[in-house]
N, C-alpha and C. Protein backbone atom coordinates (compact mmCIF):
# COMPACT_ATOMS: atom_id res chain seq x y z
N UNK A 1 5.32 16.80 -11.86
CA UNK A 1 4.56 15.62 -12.20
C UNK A 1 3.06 15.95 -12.12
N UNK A 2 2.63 15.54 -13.04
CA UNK A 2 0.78 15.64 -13.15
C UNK A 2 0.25 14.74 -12.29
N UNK A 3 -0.49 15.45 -11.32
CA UNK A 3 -1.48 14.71 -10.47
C UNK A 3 -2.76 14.42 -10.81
N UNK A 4 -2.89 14.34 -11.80
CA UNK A 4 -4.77 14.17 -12.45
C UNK A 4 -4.59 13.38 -13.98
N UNK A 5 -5.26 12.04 -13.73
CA UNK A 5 -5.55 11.36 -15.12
C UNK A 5 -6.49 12.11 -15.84
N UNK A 6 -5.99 11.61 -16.90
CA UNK A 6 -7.31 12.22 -18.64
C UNK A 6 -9.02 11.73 -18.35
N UNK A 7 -9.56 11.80 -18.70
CA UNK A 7 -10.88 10.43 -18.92
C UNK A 7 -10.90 9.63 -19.39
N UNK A 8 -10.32 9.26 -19.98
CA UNK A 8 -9.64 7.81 -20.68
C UNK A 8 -8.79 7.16 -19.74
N UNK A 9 -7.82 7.51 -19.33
CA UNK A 9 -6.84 6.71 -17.74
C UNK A 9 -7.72 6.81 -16.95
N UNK A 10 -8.69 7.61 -16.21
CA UNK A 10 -10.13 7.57 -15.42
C UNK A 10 -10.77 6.31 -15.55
N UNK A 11 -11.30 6.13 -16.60
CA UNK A 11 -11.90 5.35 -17.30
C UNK A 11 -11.63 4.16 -17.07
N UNK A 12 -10.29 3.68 -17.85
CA UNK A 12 -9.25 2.57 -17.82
C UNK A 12 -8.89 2.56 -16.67
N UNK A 13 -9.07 3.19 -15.05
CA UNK A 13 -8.61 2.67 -13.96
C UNK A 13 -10.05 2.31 -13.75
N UNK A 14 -11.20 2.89 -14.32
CA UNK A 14 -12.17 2.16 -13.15
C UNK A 14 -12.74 1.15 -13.38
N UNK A 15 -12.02 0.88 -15.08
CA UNK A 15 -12.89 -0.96 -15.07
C UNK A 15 -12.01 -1.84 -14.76
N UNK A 16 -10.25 -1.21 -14.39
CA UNK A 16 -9.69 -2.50 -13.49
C UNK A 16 -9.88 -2.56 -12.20
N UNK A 17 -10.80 -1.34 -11.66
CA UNK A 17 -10.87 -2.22 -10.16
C UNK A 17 -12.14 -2.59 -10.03
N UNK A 18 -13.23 -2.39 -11.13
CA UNK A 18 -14.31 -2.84 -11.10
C UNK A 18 -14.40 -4.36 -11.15
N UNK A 19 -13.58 -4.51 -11.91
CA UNK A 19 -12.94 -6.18 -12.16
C UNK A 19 -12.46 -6.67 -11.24
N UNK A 20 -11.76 -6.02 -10.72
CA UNK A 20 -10.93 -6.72 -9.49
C UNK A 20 -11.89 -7.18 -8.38
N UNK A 21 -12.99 -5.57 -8.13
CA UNK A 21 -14.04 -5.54 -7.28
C UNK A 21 -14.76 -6.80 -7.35
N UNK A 22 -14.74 -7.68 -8.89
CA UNK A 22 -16.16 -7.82 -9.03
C UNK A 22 -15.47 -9.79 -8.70
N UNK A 23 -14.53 -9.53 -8.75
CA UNK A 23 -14.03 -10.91 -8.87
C UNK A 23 -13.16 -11.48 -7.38
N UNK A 24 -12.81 -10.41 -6.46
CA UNK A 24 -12.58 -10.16 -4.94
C UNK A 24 -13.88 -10.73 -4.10
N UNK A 25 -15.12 -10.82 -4.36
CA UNK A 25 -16.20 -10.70 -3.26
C UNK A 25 -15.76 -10.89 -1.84
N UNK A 26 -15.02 -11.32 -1.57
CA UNK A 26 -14.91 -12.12 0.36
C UNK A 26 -14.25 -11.07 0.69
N UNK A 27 -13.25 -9.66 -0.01
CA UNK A 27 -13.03 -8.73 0.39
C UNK A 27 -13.43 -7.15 0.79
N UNK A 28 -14.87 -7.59 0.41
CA UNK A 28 -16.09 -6.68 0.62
C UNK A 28 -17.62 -6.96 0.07
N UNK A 29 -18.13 -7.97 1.05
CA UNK A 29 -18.87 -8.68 0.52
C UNK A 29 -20.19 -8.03 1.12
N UNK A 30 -20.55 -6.82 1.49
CA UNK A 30 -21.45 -5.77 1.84
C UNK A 30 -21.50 -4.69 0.92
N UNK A 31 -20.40 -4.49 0.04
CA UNK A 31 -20.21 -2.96 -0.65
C UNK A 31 -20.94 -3.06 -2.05
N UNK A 32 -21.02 -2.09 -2.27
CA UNK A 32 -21.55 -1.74 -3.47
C UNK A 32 -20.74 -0.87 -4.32
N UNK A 33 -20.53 -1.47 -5.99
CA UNK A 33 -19.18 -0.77 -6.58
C UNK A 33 -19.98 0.44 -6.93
N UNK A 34 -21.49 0.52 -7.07
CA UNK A 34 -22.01 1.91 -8.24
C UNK A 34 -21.28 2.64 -7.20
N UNK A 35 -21.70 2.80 -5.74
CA UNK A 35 -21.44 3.72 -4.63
C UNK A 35 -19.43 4.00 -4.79
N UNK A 36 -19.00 3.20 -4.51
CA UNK A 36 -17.78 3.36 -4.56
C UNK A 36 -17.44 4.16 -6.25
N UNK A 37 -18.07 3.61 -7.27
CA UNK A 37 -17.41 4.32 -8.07
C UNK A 37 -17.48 5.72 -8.00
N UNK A 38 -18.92 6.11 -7.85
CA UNK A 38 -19.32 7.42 -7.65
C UNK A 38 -18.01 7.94 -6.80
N UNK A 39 -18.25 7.95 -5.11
CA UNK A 39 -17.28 8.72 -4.74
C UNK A 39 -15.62 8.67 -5.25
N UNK A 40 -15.77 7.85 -6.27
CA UNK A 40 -14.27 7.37 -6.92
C UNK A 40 -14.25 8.62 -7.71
N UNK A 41 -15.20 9.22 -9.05
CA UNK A 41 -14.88 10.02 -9.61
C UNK A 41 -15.23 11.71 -9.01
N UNK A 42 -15.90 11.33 -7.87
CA UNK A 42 -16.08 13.15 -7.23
C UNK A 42 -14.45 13.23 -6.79
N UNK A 43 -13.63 12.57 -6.44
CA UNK A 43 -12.15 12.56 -6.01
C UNK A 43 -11.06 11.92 -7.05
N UNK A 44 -10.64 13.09 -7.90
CA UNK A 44 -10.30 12.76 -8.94
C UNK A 44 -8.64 12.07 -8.97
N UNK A 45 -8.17 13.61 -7.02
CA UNK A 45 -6.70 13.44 -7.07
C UNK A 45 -6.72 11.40 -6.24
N UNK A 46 -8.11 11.22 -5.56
CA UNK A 46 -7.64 10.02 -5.29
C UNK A 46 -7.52 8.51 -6.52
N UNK A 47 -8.35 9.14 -7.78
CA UNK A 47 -7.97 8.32 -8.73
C UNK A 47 -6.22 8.00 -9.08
N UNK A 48 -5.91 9.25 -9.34
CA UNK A 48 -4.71 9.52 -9.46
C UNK A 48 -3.63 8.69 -8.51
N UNK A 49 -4.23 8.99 -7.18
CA UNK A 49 -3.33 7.81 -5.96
C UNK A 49 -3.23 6.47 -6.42
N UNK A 50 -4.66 6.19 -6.62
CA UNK A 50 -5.14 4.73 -7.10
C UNK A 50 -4.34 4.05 -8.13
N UNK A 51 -3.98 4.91 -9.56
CA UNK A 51 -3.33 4.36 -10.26
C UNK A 51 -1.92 4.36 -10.21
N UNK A 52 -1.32 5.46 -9.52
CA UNK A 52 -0.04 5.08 -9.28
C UNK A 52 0.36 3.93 -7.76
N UNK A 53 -1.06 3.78 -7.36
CA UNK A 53 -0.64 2.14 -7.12
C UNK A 53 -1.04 0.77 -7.48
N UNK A 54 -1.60 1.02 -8.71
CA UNK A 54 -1.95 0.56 -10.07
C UNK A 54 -0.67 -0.02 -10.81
N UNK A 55 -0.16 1.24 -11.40
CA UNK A 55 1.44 1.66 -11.77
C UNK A 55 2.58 0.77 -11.36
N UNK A 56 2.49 1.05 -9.83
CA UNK A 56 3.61 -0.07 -8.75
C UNK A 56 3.21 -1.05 -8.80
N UNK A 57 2.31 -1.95 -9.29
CA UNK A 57 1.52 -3.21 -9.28
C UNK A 57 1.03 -3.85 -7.73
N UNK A 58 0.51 -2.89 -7.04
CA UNK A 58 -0.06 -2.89 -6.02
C UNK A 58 -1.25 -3.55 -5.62
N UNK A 59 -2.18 -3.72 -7.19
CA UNK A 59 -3.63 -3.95 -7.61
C UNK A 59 -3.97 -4.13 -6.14
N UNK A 60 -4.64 -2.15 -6.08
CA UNK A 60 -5.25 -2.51 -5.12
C UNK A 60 -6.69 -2.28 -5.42
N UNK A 61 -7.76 -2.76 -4.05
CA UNK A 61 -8.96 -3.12 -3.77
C UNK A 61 -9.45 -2.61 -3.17
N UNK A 62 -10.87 -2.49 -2.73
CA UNK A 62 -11.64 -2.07 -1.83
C UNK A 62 -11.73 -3.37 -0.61
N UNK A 63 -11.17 -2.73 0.65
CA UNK A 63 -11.62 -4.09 1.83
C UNK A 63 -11.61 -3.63 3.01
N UNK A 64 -12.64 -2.74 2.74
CA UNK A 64 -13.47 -1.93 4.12
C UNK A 64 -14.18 -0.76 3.67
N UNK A 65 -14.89 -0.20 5.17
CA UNK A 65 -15.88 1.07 4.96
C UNK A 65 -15.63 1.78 5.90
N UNK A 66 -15.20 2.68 6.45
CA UNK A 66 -15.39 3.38 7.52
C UNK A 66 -16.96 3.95 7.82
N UNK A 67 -17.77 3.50 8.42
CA UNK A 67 -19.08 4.44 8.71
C UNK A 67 -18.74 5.70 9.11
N UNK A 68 -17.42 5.79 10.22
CA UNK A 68 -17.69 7.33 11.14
C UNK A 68 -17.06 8.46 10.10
N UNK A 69 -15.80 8.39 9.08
CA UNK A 69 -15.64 8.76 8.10
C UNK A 69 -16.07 9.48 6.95
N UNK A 70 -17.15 8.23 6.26
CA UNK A 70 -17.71 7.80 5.21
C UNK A 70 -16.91 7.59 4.56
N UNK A 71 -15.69 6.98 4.37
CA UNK A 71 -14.42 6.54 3.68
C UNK A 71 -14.67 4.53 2.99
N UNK A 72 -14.44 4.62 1.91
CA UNK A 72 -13.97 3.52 1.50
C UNK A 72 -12.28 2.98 1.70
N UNK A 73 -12.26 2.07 2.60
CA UNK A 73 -10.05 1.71 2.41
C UNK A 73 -10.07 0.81 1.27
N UNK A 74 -9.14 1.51 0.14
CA UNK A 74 -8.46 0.65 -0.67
C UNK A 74 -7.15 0.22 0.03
N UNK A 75 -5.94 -0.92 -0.47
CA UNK A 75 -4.93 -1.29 -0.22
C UNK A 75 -4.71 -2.32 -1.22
N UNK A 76 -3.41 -2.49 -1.34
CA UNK A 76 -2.90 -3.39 -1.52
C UNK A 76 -2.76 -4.60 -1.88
N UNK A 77 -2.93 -5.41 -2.62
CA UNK A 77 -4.04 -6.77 -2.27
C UNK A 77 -2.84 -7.47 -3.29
N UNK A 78 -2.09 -7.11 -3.79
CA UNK A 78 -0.97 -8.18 -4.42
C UNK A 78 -0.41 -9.00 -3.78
N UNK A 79 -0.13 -10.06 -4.47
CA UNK A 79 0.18 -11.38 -3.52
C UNK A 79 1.30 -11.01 -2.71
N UNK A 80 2.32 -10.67 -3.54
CA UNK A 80 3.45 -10.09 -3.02
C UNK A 80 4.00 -8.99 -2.63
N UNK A 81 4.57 -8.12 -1.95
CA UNK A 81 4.89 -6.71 -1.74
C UNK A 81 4.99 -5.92 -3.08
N UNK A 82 3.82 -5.37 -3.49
CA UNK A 82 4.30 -4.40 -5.10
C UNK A 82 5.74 -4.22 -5.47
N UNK A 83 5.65 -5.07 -7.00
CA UNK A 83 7.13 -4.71 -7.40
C UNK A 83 7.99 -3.71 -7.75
N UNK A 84 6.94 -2.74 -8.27
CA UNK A 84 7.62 -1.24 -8.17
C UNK A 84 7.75 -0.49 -6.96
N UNK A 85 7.48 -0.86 -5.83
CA UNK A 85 7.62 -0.34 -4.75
C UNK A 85 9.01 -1.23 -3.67
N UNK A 86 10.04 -2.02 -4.39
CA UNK A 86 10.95 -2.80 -3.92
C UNK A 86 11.97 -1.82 -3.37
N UNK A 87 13.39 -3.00 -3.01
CA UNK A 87 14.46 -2.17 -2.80
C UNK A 87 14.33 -0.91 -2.07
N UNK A 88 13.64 -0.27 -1.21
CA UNK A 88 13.49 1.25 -0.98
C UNK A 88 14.31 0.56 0.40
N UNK A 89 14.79 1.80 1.56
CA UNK A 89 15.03 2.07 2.80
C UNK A 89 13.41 2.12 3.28
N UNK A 90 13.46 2.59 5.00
CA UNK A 90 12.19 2.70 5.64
C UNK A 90 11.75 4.80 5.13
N UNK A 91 12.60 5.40 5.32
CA UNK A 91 12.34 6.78 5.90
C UNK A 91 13.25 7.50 4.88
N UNK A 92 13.40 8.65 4.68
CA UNK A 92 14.31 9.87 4.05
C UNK A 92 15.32 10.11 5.15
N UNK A 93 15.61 9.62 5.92
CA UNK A 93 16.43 10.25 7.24
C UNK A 93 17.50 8.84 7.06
N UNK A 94 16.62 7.65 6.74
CA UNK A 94 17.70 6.32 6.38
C UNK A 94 18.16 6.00 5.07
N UNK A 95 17.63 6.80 4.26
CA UNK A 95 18.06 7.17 2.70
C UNK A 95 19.98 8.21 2.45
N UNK A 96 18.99 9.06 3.84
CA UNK A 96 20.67 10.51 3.96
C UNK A 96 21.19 9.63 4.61
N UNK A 97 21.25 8.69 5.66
CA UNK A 97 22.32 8.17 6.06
C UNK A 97 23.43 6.94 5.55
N UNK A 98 22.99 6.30 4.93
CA UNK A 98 23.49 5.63 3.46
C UNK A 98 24.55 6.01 2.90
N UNK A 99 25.63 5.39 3.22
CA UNK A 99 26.82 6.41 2.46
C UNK A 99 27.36 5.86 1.22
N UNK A 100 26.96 4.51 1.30
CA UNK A 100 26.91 3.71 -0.63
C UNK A 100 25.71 2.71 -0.69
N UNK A 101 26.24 2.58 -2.18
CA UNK A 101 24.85 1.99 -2.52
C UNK A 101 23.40 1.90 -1.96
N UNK A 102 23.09 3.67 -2.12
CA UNK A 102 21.38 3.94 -1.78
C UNK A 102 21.05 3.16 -2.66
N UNK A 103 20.01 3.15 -2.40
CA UNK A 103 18.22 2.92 -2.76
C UNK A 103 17.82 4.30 -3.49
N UNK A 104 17.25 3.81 -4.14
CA UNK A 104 16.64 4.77 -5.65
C UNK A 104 15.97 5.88 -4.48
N UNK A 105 15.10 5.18 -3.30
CA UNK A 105 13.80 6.20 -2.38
C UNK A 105 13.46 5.23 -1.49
N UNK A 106 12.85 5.63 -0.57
CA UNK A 106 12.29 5.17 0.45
C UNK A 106 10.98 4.99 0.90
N UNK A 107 10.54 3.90 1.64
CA UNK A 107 9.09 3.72 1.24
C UNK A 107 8.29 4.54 1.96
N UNK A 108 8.80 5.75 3.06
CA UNK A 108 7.52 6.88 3.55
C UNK A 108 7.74 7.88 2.60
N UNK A 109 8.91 8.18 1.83
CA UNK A 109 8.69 9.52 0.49
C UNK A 109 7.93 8.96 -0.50
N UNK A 110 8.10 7.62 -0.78
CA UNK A 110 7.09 7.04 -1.75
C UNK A 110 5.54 7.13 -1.87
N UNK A 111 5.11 6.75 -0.78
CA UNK A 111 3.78 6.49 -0.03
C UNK A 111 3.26 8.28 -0.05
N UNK A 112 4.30 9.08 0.44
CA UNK A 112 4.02 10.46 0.92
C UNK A 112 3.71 10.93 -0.98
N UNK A 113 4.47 10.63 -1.56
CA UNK A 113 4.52 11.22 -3.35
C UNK A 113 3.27 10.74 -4.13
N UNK A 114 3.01 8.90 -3.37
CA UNK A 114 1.45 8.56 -3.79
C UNK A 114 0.29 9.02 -3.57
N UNK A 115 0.69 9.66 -2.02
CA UNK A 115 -0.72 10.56 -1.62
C UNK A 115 -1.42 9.16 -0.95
N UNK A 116 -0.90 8.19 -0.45
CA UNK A 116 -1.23 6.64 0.45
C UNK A 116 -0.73 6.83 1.81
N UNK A 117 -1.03 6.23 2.74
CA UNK A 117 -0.27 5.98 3.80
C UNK A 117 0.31 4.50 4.11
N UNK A 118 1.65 4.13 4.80
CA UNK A 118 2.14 3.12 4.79
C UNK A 118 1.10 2.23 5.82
N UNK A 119 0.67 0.96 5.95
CA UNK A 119 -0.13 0.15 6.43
C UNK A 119 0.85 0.19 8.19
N UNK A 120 0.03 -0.08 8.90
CA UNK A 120 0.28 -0.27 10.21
C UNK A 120 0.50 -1.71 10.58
N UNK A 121 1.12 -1.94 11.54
CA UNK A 121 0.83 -3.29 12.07
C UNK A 121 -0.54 -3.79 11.81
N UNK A 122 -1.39 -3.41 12.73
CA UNK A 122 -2.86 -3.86 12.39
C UNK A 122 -3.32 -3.90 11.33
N UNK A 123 -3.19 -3.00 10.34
CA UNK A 123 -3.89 -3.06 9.04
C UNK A 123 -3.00 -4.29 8.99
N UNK A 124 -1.86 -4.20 8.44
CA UNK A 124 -1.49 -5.51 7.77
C UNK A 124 -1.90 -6.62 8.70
N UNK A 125 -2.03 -7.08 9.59
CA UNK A 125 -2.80 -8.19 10.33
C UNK A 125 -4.01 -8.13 9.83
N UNK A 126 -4.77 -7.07 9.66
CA UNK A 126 -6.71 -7.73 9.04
C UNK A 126 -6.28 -7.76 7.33
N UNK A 127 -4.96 -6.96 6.74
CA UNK A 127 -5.19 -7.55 5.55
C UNK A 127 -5.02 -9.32 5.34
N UNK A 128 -4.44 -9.86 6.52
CA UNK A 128 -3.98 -10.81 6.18
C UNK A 128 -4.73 -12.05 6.15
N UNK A 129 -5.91 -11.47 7.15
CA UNK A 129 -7.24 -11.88 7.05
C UNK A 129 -7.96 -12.45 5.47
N UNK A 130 -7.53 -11.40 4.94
CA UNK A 130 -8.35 -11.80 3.68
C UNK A 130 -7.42 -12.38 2.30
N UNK A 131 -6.84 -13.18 2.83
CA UNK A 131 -5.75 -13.71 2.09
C UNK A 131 -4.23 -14.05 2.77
N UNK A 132 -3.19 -14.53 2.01
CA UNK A 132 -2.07 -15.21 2.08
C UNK A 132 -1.66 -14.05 1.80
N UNK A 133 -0.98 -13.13 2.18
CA UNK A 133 -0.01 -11.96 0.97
C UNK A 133 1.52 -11.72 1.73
N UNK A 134 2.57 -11.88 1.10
CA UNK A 134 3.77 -11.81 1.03
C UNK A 134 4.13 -12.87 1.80
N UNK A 135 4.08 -13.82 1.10
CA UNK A 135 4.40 -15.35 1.40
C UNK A 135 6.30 -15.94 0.71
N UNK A 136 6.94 -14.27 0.39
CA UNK A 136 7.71 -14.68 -0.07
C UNK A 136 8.37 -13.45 -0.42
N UNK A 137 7.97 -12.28 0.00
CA UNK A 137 8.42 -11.04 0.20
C UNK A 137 7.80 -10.86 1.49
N UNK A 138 8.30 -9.38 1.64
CA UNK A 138 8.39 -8.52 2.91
C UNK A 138 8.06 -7.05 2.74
N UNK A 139 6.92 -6.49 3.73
CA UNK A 139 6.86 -5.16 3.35
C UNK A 139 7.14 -4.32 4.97
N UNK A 140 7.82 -3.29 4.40
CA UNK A 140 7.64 -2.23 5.62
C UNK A 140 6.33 -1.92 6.15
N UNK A 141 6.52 -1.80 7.68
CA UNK A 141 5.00 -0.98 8.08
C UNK A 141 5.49 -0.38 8.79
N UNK A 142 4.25 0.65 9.17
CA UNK A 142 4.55 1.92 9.95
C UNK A 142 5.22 1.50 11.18
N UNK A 143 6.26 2.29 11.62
CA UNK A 143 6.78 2.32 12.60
C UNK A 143 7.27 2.81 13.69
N UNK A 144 6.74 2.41 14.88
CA UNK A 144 6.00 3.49 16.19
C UNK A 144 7.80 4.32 16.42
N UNK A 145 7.16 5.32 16.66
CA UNK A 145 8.39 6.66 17.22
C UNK A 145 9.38 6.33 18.04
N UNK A 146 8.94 5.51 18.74
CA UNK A 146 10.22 5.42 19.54
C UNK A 146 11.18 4.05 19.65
N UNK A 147 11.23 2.85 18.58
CA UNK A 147 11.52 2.17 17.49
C UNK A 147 12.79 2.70 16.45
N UNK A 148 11.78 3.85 15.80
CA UNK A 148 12.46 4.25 14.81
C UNK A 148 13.78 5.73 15.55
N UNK A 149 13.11 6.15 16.72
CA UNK A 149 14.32 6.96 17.35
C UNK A 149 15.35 6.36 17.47
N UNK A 150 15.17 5.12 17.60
CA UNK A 150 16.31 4.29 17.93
C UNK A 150 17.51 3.53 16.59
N UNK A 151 17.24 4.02 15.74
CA UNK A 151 17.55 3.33 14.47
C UNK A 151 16.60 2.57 13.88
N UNK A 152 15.86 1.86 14.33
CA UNK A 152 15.08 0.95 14.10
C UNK A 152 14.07 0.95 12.93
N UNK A 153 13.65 -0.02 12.45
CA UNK A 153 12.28 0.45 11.44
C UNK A 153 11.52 -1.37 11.42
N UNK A 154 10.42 -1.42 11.11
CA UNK A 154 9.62 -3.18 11.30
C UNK A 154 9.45 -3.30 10.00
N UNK A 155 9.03 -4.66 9.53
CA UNK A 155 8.40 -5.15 8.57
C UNK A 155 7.91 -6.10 8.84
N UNK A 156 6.86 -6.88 8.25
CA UNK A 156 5.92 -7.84 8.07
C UNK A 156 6.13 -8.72 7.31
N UNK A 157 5.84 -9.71 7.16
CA UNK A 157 5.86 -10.77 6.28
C UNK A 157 4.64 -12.29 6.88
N UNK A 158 4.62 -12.97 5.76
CA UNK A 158 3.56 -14.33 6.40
C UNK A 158 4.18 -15.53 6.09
N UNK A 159 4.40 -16.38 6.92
CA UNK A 159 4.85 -17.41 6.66
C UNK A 159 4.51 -18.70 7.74
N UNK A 160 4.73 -19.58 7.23
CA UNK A 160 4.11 -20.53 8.16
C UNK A 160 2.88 -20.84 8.87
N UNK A 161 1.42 -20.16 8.24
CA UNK A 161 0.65 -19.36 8.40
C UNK A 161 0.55 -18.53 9.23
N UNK A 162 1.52 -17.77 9.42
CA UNK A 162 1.59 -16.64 11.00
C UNK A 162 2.07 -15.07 10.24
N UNK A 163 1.80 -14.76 10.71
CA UNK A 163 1.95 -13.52 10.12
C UNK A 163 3.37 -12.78 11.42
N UNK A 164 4.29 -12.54 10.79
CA UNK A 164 5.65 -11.95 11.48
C UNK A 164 5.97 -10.66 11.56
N UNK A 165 6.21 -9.97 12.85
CA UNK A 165 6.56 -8.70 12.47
C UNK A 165 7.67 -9.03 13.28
N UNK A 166 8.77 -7.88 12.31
CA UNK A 166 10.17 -8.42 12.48
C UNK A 166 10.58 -6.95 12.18
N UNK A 167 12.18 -6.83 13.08
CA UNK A 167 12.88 -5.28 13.15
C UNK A 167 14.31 -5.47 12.39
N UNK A 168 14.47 -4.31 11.96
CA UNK A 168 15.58 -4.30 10.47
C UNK A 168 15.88 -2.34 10.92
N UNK A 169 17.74 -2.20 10.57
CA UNK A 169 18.07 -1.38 10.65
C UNK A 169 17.12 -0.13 9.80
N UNK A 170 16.63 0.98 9.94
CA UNK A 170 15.85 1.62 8.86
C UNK A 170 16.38 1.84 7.37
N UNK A 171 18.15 2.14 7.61
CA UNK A 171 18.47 2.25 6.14
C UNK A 171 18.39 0.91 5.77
N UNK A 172 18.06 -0.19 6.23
CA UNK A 172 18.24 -1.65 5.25
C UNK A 172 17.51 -1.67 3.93
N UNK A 173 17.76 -1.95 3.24
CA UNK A 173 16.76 -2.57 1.48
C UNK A 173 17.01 -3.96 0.94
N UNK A 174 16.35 -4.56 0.82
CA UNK A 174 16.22 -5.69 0.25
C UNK A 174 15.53 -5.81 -1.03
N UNK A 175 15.78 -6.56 -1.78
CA UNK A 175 15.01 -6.92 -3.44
C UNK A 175 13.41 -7.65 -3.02
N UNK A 176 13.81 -8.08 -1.95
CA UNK A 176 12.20 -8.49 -1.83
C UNK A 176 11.34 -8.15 -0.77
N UNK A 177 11.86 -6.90 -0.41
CA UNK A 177 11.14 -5.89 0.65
C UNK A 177 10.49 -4.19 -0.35
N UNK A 178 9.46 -4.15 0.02
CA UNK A 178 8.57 -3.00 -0.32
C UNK A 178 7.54 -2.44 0.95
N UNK A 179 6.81 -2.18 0.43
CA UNK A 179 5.57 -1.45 1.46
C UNK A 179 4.16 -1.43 0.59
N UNK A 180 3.11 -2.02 1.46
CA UNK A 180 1.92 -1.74 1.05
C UNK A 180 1.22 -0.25 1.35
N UNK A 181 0.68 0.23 0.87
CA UNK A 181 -0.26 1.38 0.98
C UNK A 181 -1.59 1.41 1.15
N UNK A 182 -2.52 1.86 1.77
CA UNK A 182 -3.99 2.43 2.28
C UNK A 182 -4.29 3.66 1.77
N UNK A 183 -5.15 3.59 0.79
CA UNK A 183 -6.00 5.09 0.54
C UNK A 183 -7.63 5.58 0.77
N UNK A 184 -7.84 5.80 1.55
CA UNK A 184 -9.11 6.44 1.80
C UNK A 184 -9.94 7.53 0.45
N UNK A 185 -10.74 6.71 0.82
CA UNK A 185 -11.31 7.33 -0.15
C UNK A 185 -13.15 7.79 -0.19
């Protein structure tokens, strides 16, 4: 699989998040897109990340800065858990254990193939900050080691205005469970 868009898919990704950027304000209402675009095209393979969570309908955003870094965090920002990123297990270890009806993949080989990382508890708590999101789906988040030693794997969801983190066997999949992603950039 090709990891690098043309200049034209370049192009065509950076006036949809310029748009997105420009029409988001409360999700980075300090940033500046010239700056972000710039380090957008010195990092070509992170364009590439970008649109294949573009692709999954992820539409994600800029909604943070790291100073100590110098990193911009994109994520996620669809209302609902990205629809191409559904149905998965948590892990590749709860994918092999599955003895019918797998799941196409799982959402850390996914995330790992996007070149993203899966959102943490916390991230997904300040994303939730800046919006309502999965008010009607459910996404996996990272899940601490000794949890998942156990069989275990978490997911998130918002409802009732509270934001829920809730534990599910790791091979489980659901139609309206996915995973958000974080890319530094």
């Amino acid at each position: 699989m090709k990891k690098q868009l043309t200049i034209n898919e370049q192009e065509e990704l950076l006036s949809i998040l310029e748009k997105r950027f420009e029409k988001n304000k409360t999700r980075h209402e300090k940033l500046d897109w010239a700056k972000i675009e710039a380090k957008l095209k010195a990092n070509p393979s992170k364009l590439w990340s970008l649109d294949e969570m573009e692709r999954t309908e992820g539409e994600p955003d800029v909604i943070g800065y790291d100073s100590k870094t110098d990193e911009y965090l994109f994520v996620d920002c669809s209302a609902e858990s990205p629809k191409g990123r559904r149905s998965v297990c948590y892990d590749h270890e709860a994918l092999e254990k599955r003895k019918e009806h797998k799941p196409a993949d799982s959402a850390i080989n996914m995330a790992e193939e996007m070149g993203i990382e899966i959102l943490n508890e916390a991230q997904y708590k300040e994303l939730q900050k800046l919006g309502k999101f999965d008010a009607k789906t459910s996404s996996w988040i990272l899940t601490p080691p000794e949890i998942r030693k156990l069989g275990g794997a978490i997911f998130s969801d918002f409802r009732y205005n509270t934001v829920f983190v809730y534990h599910n066997g790791a091979e489980s999949y659901y139609a309206a469970r996915g995973f958000r992603g974080l890319l530094r950039v």
